[in-house]
Protein backbone atom coordinates (compact mmCIF):
# COMPACT_ATOMS: atom_id res chain seq x y z
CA UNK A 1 -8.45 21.71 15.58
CA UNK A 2 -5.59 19.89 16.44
CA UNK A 3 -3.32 17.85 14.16
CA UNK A 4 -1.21 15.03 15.85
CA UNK A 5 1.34 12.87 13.95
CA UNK A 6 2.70 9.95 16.11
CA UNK A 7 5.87 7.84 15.65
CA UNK A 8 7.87 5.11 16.95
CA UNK A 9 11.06 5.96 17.78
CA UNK A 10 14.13 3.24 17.81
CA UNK A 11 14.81 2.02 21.14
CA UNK A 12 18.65 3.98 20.53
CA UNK A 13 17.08 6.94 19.54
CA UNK A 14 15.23 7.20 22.52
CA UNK A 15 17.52 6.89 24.67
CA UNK A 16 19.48 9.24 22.89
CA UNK A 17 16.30 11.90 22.64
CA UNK A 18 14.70 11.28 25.78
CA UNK A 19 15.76 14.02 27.64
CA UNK A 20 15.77 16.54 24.76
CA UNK A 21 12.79 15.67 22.65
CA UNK A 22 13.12 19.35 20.77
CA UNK A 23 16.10 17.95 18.60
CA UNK A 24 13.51 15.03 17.72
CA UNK A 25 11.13 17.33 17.12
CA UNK A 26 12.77 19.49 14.56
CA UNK A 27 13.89 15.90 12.86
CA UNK A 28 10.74 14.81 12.15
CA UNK A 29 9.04 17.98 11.44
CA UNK A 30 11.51 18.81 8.22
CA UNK A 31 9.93 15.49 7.39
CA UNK A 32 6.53 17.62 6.76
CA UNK A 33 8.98 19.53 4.16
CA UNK A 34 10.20 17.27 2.44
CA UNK A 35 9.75 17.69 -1.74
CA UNK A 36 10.07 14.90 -4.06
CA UNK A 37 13.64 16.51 -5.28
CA UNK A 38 14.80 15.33 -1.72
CA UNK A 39 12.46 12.61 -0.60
CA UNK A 40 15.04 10.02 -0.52
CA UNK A 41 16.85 11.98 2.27
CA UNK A 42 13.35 12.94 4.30
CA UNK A 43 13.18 8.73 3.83
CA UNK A 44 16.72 7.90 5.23
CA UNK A 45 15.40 10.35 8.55
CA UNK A 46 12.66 8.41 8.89
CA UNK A 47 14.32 5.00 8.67
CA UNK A 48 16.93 5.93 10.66
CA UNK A 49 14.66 7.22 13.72
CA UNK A 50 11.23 5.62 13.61
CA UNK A 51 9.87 2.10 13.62
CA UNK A 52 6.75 1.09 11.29
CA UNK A 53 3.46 0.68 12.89
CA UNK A 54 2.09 -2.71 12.49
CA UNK A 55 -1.39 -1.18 10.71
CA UNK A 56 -3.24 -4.64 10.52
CA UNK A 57 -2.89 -4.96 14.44
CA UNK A 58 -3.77 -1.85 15.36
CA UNK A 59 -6.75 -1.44 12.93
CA UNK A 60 -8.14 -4.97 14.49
CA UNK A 61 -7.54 -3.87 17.85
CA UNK A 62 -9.81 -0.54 17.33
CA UNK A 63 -11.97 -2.35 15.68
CA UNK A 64 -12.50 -4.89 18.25
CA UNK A 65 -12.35 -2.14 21.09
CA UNK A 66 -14.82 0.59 19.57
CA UNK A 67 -16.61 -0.81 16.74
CA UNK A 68 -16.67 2.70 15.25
CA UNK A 69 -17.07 4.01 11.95
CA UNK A 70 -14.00 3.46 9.62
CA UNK A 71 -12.94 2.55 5.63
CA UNK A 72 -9.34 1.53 5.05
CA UNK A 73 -7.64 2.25 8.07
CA UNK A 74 -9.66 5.73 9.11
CA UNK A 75 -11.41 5.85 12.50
CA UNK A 76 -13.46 8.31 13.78
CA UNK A 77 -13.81 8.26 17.42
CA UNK A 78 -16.89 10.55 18.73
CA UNK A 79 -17.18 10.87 22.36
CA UNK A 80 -20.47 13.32 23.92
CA UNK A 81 -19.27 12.78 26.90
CA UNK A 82 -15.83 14.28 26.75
CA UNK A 83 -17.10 16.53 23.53
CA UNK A 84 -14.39 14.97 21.31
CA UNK A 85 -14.74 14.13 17.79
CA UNK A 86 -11.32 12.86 16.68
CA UNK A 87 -10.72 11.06 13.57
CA UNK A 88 -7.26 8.93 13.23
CA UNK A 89 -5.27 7.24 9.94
CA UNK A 90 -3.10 4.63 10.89
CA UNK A 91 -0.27 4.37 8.23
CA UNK A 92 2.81 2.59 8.48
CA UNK A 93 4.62 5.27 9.09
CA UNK A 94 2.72 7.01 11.88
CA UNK A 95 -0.84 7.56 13.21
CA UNK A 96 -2.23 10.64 12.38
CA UNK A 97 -4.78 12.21 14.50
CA UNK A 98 -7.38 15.11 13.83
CA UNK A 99 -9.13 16.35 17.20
CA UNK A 100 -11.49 19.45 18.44
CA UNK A 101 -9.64 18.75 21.61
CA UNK A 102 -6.06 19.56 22.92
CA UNK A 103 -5.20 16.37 24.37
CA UNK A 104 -7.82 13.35 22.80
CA UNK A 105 -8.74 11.02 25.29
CA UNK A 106 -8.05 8.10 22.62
CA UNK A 107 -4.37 8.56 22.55
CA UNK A 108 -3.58 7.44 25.75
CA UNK A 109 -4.87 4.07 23.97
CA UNK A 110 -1.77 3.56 21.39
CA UNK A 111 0.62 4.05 24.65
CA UNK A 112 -0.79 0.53 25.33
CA UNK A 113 0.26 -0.44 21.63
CA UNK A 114 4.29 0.97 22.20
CA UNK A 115 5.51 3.12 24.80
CA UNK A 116 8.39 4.61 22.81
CA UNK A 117 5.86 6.96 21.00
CA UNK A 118 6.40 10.50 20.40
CA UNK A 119 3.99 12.84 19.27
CA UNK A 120 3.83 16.30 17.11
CA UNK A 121 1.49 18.93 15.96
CA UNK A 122 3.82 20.72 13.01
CA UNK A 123 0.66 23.66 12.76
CA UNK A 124 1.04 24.80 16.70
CA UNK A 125 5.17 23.87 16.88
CA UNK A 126 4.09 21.57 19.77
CA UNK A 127 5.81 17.88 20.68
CA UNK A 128 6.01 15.56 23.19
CA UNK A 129 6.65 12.13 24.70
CA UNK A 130 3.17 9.88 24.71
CA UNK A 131 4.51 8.64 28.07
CA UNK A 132 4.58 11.95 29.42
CA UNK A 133 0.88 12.38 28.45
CA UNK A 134 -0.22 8.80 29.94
CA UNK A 135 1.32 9.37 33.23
CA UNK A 136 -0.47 12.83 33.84
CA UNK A 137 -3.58 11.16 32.56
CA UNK A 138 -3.62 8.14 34.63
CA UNK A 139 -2.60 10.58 37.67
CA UNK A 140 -6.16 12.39 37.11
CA UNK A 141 -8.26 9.37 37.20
């Protein structure tokens, strides 16, 4: 099972991180350790970096493109065809994706949302840039 978190990055910060996305990575993954004796600092990271996700657009837009099961901004997403079961929270902080798959099909959609989108799984130490993703994807259609 895969766990995805995905944030907006500020359009200085990416240009700043583009090109070595492992310093952003271990920014916003001390965010997962964060206690409440230091949230205020994990929140001044977070500001600093990341951009809020507008939650009512993107919950009407999914709703509106898959009219799938979901209650207060959780979506599962069950495709037979691809064998992926993936179930996202949209929060406006980040979307936060579950998936039986490596790679879910469904987040090459929120590269059509913002393109400055980078994306970590904390549990397997992994990270990338969603624009990385989408290009190799669209290459294999």
């Amino acid at each position: 099972m895969r766990n995805y978190h995905l944030f907006i990055i500020r359009q200085e910060y990416y240009e700043l991180y583009n090109d070595n996305p492992h310093l952003l990575y271990k920014a916003l993954s001390s965010l997962f350790k964060v206690t409440l004796n230091n949230y205020s600092f994990g929140l001044s990271i977070f500001e600093q970096l990341c951009e809020p996700i507008n939650v009512n657009y993107l919950s009407d837009y999914l709703n509106y493109r898959f009219r799938i099961a979901h209650n207060k901004r959780r979506y599962l997403v069950i495709n037979p065809k691809l064998k992926e079961n993936t179930l996202i929270f949209i929060r406006p902080s980040h979307i936060h994706l579950f998936s039986n798959v490596n790679i879910p099909h469904v987040m090459s959609l929120f590269y059509l949302y913002q393109r400055r989108i980078f994306v970590i799984d904390v549990d397997n130490h992994d990270y990338f840039w969603l624009k990385d993703y989408h290009q190799s994807f669209a290459s294999h259609i």
